[in-house]
Each structure stands twice: as C-alpha cells, then as structure tokens.
C-alpha atoms as a PDB file:
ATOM      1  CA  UNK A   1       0.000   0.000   0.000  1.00  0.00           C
ATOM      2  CA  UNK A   2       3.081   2.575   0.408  1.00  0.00           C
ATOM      3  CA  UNK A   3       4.274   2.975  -2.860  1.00  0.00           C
ATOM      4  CA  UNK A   4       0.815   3.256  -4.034  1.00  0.00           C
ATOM      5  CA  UNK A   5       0.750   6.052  -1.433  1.00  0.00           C
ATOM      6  CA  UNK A   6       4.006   7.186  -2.666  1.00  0.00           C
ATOM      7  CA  UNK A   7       2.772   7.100  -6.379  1.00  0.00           C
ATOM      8  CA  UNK A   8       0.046   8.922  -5.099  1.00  0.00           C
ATOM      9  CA  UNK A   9       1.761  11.683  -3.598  1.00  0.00           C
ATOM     10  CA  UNK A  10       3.935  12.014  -6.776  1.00  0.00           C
ATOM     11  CA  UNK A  11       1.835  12.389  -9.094  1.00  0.00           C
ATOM     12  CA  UNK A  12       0.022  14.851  -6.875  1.00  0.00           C
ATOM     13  CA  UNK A  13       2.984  17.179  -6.617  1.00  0.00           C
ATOM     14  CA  UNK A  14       3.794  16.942 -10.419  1.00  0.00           C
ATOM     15  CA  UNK A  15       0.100  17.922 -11.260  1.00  0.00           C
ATOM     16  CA  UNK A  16       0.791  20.722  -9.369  1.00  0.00           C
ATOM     17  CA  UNK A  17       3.386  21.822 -11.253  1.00  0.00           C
ATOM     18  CA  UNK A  18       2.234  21.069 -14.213  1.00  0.00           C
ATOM     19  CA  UNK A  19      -0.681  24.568 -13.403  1.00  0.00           C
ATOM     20  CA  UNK A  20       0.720  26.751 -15.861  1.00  0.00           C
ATOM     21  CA  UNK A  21       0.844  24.760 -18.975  1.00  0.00           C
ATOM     22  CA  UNK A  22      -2.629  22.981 -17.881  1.00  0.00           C
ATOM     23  CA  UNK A  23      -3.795  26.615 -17.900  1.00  0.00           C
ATOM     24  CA  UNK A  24      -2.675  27.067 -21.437  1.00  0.00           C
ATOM     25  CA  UNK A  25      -4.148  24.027 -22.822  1.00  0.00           C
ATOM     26  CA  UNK A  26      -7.525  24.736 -21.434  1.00  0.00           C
ATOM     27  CA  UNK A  27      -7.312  28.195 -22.602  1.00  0.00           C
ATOM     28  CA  UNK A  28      -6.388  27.197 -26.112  1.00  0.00           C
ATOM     29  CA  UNK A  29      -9.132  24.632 -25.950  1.00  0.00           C
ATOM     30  CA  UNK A  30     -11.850  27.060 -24.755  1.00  0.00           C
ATOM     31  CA  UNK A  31     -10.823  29.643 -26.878  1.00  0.00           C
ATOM     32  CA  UNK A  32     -11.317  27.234 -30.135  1.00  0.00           C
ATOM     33  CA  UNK A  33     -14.680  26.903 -29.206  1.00  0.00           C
ATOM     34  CA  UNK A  34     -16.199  29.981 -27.646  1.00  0.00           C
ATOM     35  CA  UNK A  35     -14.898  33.100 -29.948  1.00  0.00           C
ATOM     36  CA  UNK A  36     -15.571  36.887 -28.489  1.00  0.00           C
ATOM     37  CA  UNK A  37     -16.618  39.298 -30.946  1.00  0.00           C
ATOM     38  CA  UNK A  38     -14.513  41.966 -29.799  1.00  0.00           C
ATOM     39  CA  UNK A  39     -11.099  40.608 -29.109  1.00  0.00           C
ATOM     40  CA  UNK A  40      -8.981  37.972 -31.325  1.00  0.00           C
ATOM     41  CA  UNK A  41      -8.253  34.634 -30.014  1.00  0.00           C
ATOM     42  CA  UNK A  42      -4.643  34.871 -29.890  1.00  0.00           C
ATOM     43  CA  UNK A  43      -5.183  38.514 -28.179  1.00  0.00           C
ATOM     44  CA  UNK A  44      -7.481  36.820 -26.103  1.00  0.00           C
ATOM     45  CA  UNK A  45      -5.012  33.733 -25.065  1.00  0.00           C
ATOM     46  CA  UNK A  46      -2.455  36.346 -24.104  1.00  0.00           C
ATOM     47  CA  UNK A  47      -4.501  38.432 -21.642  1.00  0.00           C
ATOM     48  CA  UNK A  48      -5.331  35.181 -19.887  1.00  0.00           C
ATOM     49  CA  UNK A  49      -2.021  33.692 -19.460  1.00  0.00           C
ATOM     50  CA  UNK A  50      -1.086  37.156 -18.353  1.00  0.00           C
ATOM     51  CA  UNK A  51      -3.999  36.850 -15.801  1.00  0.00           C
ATOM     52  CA  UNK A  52      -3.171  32.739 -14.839  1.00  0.00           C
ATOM     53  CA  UNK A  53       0.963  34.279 -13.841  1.00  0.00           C
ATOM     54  CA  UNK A  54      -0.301  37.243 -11.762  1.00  0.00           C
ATOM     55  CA  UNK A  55      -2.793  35.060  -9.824  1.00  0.00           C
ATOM     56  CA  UNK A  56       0.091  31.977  -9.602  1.00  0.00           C
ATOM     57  CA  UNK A  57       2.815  35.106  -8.378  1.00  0.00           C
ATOM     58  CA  UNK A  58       0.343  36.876  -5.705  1.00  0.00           C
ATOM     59  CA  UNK A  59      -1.050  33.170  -4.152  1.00  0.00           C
ATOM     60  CA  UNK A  60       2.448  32.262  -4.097  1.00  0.00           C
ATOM     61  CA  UNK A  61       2.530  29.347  -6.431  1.00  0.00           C
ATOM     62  CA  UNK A  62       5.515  31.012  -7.627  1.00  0.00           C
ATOM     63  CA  UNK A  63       8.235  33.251  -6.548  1.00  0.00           C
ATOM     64  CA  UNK A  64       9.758  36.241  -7.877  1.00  0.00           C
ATOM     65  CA  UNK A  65      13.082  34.575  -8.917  1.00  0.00           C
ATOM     66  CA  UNK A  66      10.784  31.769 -11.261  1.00  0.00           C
ATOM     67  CA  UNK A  67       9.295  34.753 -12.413  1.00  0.00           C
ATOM     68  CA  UNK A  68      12.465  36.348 -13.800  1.00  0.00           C
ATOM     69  CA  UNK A  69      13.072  33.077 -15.048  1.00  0.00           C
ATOM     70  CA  UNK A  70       9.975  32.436 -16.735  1.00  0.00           C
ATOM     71  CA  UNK A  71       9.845  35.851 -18.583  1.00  0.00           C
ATOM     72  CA  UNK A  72      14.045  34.928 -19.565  1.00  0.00           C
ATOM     73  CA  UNK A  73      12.559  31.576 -21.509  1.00  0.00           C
ATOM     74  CA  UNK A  74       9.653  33.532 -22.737  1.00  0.00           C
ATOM     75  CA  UNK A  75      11.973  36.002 -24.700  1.00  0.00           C
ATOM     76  CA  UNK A  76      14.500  32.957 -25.619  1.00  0.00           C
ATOM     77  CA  UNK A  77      11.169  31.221 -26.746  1.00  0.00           C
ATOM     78  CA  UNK A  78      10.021  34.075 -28.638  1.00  0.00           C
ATOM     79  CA  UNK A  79      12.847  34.642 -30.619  1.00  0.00           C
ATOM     80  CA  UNK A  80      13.468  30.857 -31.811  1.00  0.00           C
ATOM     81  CA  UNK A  81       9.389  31.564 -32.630  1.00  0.00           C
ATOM     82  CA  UNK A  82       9.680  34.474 -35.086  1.00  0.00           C
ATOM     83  CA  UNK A  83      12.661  33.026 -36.591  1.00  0.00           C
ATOM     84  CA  UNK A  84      11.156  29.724 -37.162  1.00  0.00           C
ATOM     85  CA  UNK A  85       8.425  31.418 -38.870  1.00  0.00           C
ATOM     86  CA  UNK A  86      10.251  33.365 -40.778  1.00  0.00           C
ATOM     87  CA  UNK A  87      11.622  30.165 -41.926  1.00  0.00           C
ATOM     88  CA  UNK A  88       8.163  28.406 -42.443  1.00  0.00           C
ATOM     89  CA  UNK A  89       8.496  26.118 -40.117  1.00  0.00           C
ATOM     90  CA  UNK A  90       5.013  26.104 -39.111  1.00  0.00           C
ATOM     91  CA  UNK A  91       2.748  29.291 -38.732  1.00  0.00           C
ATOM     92  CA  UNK A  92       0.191  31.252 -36.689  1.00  0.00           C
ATOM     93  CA  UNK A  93      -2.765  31.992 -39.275  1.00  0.00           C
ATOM     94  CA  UNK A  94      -5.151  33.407 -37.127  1.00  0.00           C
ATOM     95  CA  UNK A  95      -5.201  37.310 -37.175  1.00  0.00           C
ATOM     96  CA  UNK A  96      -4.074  39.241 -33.872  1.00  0.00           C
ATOM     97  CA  UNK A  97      -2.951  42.696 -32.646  1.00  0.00           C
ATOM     98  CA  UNK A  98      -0.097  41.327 -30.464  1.00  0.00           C
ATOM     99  CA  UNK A  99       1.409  39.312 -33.062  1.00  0.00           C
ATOM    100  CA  UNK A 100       5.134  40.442 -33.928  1.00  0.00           C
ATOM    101  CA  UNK A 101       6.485  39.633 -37.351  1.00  0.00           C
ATOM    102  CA  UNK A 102       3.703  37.339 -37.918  1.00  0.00           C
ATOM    103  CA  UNK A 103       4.272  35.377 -33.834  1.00  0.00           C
ATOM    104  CA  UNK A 104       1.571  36.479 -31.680  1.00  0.00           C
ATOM    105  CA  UNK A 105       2.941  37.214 -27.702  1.00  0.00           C
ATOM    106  CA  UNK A 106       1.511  34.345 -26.286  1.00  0.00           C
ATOM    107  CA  UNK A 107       3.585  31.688 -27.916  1.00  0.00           C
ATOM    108  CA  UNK A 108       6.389  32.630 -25.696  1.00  0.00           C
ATOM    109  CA  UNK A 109       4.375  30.955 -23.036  1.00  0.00           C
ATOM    110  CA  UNK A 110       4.167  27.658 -24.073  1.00  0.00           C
ATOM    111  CA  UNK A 111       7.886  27.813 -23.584  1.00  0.00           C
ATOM    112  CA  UNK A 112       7.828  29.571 -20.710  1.00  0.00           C
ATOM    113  CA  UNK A 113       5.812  26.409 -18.920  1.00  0.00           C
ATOM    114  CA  UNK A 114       8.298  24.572 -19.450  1.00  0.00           C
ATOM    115  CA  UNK A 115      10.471  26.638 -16.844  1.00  0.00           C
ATOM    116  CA  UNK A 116       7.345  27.037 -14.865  1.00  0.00           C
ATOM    117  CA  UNK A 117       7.231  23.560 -14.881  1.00  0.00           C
ATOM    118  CA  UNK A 118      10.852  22.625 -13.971  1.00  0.00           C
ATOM    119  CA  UNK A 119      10.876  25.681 -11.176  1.00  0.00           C
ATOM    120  CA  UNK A 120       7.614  23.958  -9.522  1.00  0.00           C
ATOM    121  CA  UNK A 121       8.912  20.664  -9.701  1.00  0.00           C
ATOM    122  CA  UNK A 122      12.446  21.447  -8.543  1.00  0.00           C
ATOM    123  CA  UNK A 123      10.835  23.196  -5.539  1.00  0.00           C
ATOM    124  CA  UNK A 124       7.978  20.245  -4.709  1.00  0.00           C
ATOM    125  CA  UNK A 125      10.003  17.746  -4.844  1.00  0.00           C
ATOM    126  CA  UNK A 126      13.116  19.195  -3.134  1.00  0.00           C
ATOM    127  CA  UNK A 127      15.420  18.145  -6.006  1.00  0.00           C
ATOM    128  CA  UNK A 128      19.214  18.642  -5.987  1.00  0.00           C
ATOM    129  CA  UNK A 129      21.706  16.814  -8.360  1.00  0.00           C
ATOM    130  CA  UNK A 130      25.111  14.685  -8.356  1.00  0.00           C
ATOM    131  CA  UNK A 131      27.713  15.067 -10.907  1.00  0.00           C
ATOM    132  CA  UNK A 132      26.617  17.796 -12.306  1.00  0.00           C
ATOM    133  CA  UNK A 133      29.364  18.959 -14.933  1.00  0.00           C
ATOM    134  CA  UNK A 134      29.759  22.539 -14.198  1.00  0.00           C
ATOM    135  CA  UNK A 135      28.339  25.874 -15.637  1.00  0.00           C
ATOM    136  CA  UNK A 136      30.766  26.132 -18.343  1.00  0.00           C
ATOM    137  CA  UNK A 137      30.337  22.696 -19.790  1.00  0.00           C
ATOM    138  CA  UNK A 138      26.324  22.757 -19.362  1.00  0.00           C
ATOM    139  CA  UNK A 139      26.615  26.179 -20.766  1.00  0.00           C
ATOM    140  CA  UNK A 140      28.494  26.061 -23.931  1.00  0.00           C
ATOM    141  CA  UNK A 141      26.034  22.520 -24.359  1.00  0.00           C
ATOM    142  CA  UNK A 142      22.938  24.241 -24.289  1.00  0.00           C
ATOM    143  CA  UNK A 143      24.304  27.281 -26.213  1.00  0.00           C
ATOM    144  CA  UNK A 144      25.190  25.056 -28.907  1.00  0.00           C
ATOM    145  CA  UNK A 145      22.163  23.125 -29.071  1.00  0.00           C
ATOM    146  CA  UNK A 146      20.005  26.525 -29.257  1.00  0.00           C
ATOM    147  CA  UNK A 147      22.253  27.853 -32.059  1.00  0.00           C
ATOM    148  CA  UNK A 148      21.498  24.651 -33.403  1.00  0.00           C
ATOM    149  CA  UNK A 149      17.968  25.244 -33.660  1.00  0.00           C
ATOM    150  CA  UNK A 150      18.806  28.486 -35.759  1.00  0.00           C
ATOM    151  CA  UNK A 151      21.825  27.158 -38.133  1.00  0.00           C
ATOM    152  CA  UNK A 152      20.023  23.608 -39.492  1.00  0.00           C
ATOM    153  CA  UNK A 153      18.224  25.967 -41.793  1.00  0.00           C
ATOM    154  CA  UNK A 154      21.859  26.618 -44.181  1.00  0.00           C
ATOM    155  CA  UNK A 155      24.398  23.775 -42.350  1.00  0.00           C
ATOM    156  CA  UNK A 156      23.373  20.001 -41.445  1.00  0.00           C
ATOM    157  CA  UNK A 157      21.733  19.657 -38.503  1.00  0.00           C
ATOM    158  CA  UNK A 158      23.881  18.655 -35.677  1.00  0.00           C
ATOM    159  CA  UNK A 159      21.022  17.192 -33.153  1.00  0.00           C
ATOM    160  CA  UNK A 160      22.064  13.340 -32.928  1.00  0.00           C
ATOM    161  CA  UNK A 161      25.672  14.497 -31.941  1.00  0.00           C
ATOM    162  CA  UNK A 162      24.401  17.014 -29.751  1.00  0.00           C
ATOM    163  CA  UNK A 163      22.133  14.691 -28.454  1.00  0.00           C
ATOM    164  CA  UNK A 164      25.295  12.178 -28.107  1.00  0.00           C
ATOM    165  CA  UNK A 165      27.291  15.088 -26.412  1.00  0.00           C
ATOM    166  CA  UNK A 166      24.231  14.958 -24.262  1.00  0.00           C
ATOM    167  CA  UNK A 167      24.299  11.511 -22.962  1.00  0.00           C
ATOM    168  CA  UNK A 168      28.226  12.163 -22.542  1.00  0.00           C
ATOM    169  CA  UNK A 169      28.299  14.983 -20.570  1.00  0.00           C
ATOM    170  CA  UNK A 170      25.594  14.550 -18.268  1.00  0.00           C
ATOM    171  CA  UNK A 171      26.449  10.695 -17.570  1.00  0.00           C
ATOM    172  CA  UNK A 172      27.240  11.076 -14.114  1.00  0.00           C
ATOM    173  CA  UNK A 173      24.500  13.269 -13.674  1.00  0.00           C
ATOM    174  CA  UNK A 174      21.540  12.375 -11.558  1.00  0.00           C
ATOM    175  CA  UNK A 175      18.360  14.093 -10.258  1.00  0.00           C
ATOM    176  CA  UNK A 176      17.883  13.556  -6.116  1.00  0.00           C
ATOM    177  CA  UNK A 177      14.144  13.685  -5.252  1.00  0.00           C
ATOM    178  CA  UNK A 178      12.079  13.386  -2.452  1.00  0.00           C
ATOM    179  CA  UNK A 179       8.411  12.171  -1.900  1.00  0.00           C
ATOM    180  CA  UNK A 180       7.290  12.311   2.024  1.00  0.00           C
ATOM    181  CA  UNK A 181      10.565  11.851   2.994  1.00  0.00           C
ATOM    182  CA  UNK A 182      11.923   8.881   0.823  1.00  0.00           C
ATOM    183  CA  UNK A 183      14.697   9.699  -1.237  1.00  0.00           C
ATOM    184  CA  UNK A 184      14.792   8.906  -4.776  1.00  0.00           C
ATOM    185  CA  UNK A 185      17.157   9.270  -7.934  1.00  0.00           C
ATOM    186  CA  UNK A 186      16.987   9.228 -11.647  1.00  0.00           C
ATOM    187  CA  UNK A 187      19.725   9.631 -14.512  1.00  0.00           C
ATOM    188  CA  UNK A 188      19.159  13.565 -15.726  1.00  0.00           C
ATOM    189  CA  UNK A 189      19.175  12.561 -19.515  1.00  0.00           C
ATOM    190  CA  UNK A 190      15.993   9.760 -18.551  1.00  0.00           C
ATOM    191  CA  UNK A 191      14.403  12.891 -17.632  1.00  0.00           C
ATOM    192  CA  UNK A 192      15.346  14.990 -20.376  1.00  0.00           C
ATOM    193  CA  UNK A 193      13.574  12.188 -22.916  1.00  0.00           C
ATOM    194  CA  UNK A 194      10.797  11.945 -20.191  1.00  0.00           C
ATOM    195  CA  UNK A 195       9.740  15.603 -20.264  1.00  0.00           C
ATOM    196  CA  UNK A 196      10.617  15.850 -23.990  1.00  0.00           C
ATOM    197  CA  UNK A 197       7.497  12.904 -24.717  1.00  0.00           C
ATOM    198  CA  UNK A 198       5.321  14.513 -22.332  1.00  0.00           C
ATOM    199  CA  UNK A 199       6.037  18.212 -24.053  1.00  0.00           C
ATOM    200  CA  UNK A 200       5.462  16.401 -27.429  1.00  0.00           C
ATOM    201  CA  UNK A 201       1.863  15.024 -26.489  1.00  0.00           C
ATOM    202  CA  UNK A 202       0.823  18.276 -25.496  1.00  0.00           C
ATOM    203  CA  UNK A 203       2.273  19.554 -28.668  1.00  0.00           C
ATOM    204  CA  UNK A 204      -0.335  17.427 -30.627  1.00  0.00           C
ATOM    205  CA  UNK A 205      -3.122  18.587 -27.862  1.00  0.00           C
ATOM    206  CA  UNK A 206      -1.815  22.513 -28.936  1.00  0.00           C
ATOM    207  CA  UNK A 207      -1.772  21.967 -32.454  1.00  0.00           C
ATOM    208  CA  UNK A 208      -4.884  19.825 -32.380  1.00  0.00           C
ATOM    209  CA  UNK A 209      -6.759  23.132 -31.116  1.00  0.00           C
ATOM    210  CA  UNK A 210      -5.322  25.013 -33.557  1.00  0.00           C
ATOM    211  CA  UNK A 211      -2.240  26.966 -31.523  1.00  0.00           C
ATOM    212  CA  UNK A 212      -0.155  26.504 -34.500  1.00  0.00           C
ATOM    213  CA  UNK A 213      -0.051  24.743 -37.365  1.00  0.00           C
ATOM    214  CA  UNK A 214       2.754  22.617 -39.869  1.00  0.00           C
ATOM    215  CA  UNK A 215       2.706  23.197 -42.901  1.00  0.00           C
ATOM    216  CA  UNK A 216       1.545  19.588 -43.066  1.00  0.00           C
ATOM    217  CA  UNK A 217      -0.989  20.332 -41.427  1.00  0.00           C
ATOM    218  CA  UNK A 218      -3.156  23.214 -43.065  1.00  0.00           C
ATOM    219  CA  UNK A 219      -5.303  20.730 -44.809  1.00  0.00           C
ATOM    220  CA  UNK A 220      -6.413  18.601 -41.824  1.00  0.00           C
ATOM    221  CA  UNK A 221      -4.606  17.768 -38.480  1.00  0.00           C
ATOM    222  CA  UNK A 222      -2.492  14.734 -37.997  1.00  0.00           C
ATOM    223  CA  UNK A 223      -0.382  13.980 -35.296  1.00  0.00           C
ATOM    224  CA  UNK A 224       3.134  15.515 -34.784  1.00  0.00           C
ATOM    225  CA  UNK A 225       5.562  14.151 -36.221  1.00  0.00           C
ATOM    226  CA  UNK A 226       7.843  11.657 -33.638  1.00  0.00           C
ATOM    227  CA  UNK A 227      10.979  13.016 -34.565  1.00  0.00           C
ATOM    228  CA  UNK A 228      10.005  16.088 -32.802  1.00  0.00           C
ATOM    229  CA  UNK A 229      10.866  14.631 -29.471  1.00  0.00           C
ATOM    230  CA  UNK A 230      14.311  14.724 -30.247  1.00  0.00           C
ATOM    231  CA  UNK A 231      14.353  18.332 -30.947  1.00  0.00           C
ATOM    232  CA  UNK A 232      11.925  18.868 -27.276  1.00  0.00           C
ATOM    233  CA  UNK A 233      14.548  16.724 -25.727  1.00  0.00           C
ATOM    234  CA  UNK A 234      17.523  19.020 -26.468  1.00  0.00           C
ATOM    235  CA  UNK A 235      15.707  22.570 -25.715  1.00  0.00           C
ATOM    236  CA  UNK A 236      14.668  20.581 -22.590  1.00  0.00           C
ATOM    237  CA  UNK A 237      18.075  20.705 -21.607  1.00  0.00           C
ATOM    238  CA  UNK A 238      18.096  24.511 -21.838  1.00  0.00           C
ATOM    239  CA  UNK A 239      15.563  25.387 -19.321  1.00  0.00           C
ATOM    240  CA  UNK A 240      17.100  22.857 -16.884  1.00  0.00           C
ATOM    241  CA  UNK A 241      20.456  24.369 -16.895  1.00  0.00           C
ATOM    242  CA  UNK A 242      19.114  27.895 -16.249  1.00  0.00           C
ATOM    243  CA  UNK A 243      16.728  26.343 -13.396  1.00  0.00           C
ATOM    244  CA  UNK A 244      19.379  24.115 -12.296  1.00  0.00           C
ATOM    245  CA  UNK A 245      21.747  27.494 -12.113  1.00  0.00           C
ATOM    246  CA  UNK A 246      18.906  29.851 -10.262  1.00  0.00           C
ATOM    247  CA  UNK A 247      18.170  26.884  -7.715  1.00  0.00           C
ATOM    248  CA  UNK A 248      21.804  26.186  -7.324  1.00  0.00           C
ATOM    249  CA  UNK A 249      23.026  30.154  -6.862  1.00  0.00           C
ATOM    250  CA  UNK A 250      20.075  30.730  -4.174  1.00  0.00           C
ATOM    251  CA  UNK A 251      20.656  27.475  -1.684  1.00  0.00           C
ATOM    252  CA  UNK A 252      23.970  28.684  -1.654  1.00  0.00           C
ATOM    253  CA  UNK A 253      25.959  25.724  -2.604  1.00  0.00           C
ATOM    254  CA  UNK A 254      27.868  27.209  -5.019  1.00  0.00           C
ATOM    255  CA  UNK A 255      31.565  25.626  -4.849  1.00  0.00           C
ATOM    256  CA  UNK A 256      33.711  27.548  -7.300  1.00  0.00           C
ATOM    257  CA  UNK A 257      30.538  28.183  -9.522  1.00  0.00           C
ATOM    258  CA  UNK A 258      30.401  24.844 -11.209  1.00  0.00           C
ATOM    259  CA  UNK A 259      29.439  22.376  -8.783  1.00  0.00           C
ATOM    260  CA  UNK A 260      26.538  20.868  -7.431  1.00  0.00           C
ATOM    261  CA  UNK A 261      26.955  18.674  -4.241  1.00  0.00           C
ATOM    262  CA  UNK A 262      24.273  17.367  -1.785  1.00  0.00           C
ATOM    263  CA  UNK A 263      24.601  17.320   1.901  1.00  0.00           C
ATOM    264  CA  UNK A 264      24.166  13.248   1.962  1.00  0.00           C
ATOM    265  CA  UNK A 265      24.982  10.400  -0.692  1.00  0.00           C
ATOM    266  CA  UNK A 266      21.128   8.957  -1.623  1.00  0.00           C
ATOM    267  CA  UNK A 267      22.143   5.871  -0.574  1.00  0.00           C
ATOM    268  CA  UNK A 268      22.981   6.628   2.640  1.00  0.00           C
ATOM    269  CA  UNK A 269      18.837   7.825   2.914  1.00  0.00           C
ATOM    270  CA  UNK A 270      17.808   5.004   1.599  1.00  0.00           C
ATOM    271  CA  UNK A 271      17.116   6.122  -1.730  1.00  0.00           C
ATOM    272  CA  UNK A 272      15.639   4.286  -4.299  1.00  0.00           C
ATOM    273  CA  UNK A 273      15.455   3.826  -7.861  1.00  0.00           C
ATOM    274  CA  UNK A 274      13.256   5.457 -10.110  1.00  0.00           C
END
C-alpha cells in the first residue's frame, strides 16, 4: 500500500506543477470553441495567461526569482518563434494585434511552462543533483544546441551528436528527489527524454486546437511528427540548466561556480530507484 501512497503523492505534486501549462491548454481549448466578438483569439489567449501568472505570483505558487526566469525563456522562446516562422516552419494563421512579425505574444508561453514547470517541480520535490558537470560545460552545451535550432536551416543539422554530447556529458549526472521523505534518484538525460514525450503530447493537444499549425498540417490535423521529441529533448536541456543554475546560486551551494553537491549520498537515505 506505500508505494501506491508514494505514487500517489507524486503524481500529486507533479500535477501541481504542471498549473501553468494545464492553464494554457484549457485556454487554447476554450478559446477554439467559444470566440468573443470583440477581441482575437490569440489577443485573447495572451490576456489570460497574463492573468493565470499574476494570480500563480500573488497566491504564491511562484516566486519572484521563477518569475524572472519564466519571462528569460519567454523572450528565448520568442525569438526561436519568429525566426522559425520566418523560416516556415510552421505558422500562426489566425489574425491578432499582439502578433510580432507574424508570432503572436503568447507563444512565448508555451515555452515559458516549461520553466514554470521545472521551477515547480524542482521546488515540490526538493530536487538537488550529483555530478553535475559545471556551468561552463552545461553552458556552452545548451548554447550550442540553441544555435542549433537556428543554423540547421543553411548547415546540417547537428542534433544526434548534440544529443550524443548529451548523454556524454551529463552521464554522471543524476536528479535527487524526495516524496514524504523517501529519497529517490533518476539519470538527468531519462528525464530529459521523459519531459521531452510529455512536451510532445501536449504539442499534438496545442496543435490539435489550432495553436499553431505545420505546414503539413493546413489541410487537416495529424499527429506531430515523432521526430520532434528529439528536438523537445535538447531545448529541454536549456531550461534545466538555467533552473538548475537559479536553484543552485540561491541554496547557496555554489563551490567555485560549477558544482553541485548534496549534503548526503542517496544511498545513505535510503534512496531508491526510479
């Protein structure tokens, strides 16, 4: 009966982090169905995610520091957004007055859960990490694999060796968890392709209600494309190094910068596998 309690209990604290992008969904849903006359849909999806992060900020569901962090992976978001429709990647045909060079505002948000996501997690769970490889090697990783993102459009896409560099670098890596008090681990890049299939389901939920569209998809909708995981694995990786950093810099366990460490070995609290 305890580790369906424990199962429980998880899943409890991860749909509670998961507010934010449920938020989104719904509104996207709603908003495909019930259309105001005097505002545009994607005006109208913007006001109320606006609305859904001043509510989560004042009742405390998040802090100012996740915040700051959200709006950083809103405007990183953004940008890859206007680029990649520059590109014609996939487009936003509905009209809007907040749309900027054809991307309305709210798209930023649907990347911006993702670090709402990680930040609520991180804090429910009390997560810390082993073997993390340091600031500079995360860093330059997840700077390459956003540049990456960019440069496939005129160079050959570099994702499967980033994706190997991936599995290299982090290999030591683990994510420390707790549920009531029990101790468990999981290898960081597990997680990486975990959150990446979960963000790719909900990618064919947001495209499904018309949020964006491929351009194999203007003539009816079919489901994403699988490959996409791959490419929500690797810009996974990009909001957990900046909520890794934030979380690391304010517990103050900062050892030259670069380090994480935890105050006990998991095995030493009985932790178990996951």
């Amino acid at each position: 009966m305890k580790p369906v309690i424990q199962l429980l209990h998880f899943g409890y604290q991860q749909a509670m982090s998961c507010i934010f992008p449920a938020a989104i969904f719904l509104t996207l849903a709603v908003s495909g169905v019930v259309q105001l006359p005097f505002i545009h849909r994607y005006d109208l999806i913007l006001v109320v995610l606006l609305l859904v992060q001043y509510g989560m900020y004042r009742s405390g569901l998040e802090t100012r520091d996740e915040i700051k962090v959200i709006c950083v992976f809103h405007i990183i978001g953004l940008a890859l957004e206007i680029y990649k429709v520059k590109m014609g990647s996939w487009s936003y045909p509905e009209p809007a007055l907040s749309k900027v060079f054809g991307v309305p505002l709210y798209s930023g948000f649907m990347y911006a859960s993702v670090a709402s996501y990680m930040c609520q997690v991180w804090r429910r769970l009390k997560m810390d990490m082993t073997g993390w490889p340091g600031l500079l090697a995360a860093g330059l990783l997840g700077g390459a694999i956003y540049l990456n993102f960019f440069t496939h459009h005129f160079i050959p896409d570099f994702r499967w060796w980033l994706a190997l560099l991936v599995l290299i670098v982090f290999w030591r890596t683990w994510i420390i968890y707790r549920v009531r008090g029990k101790v468990y681990r999981m290898p960081l890049t597990l997680a990486f392709f975990l959150v990446g299939f979960f963000i790719w389901l909900a990618e064919n939920i947001a495209t499904f209600f018309n949020a964006w569209k491929y351009p194999d998809q203007y003539e009816a909708w079919h489901p994403v494309s699988v490959s996409k995981i791959s490419s929500w694995f690797l810009l996974v990786i990009i909001s957990v190094i900046i909520v890794a950093q934030l979380k690391h810099v304010k517990a103050g366990r900062m050892a030259e910068g670069t380090k994480f460490e935890v105050v006990k070995d998991p095995a030493e609290e009985g932790a178990g596998n996951s």
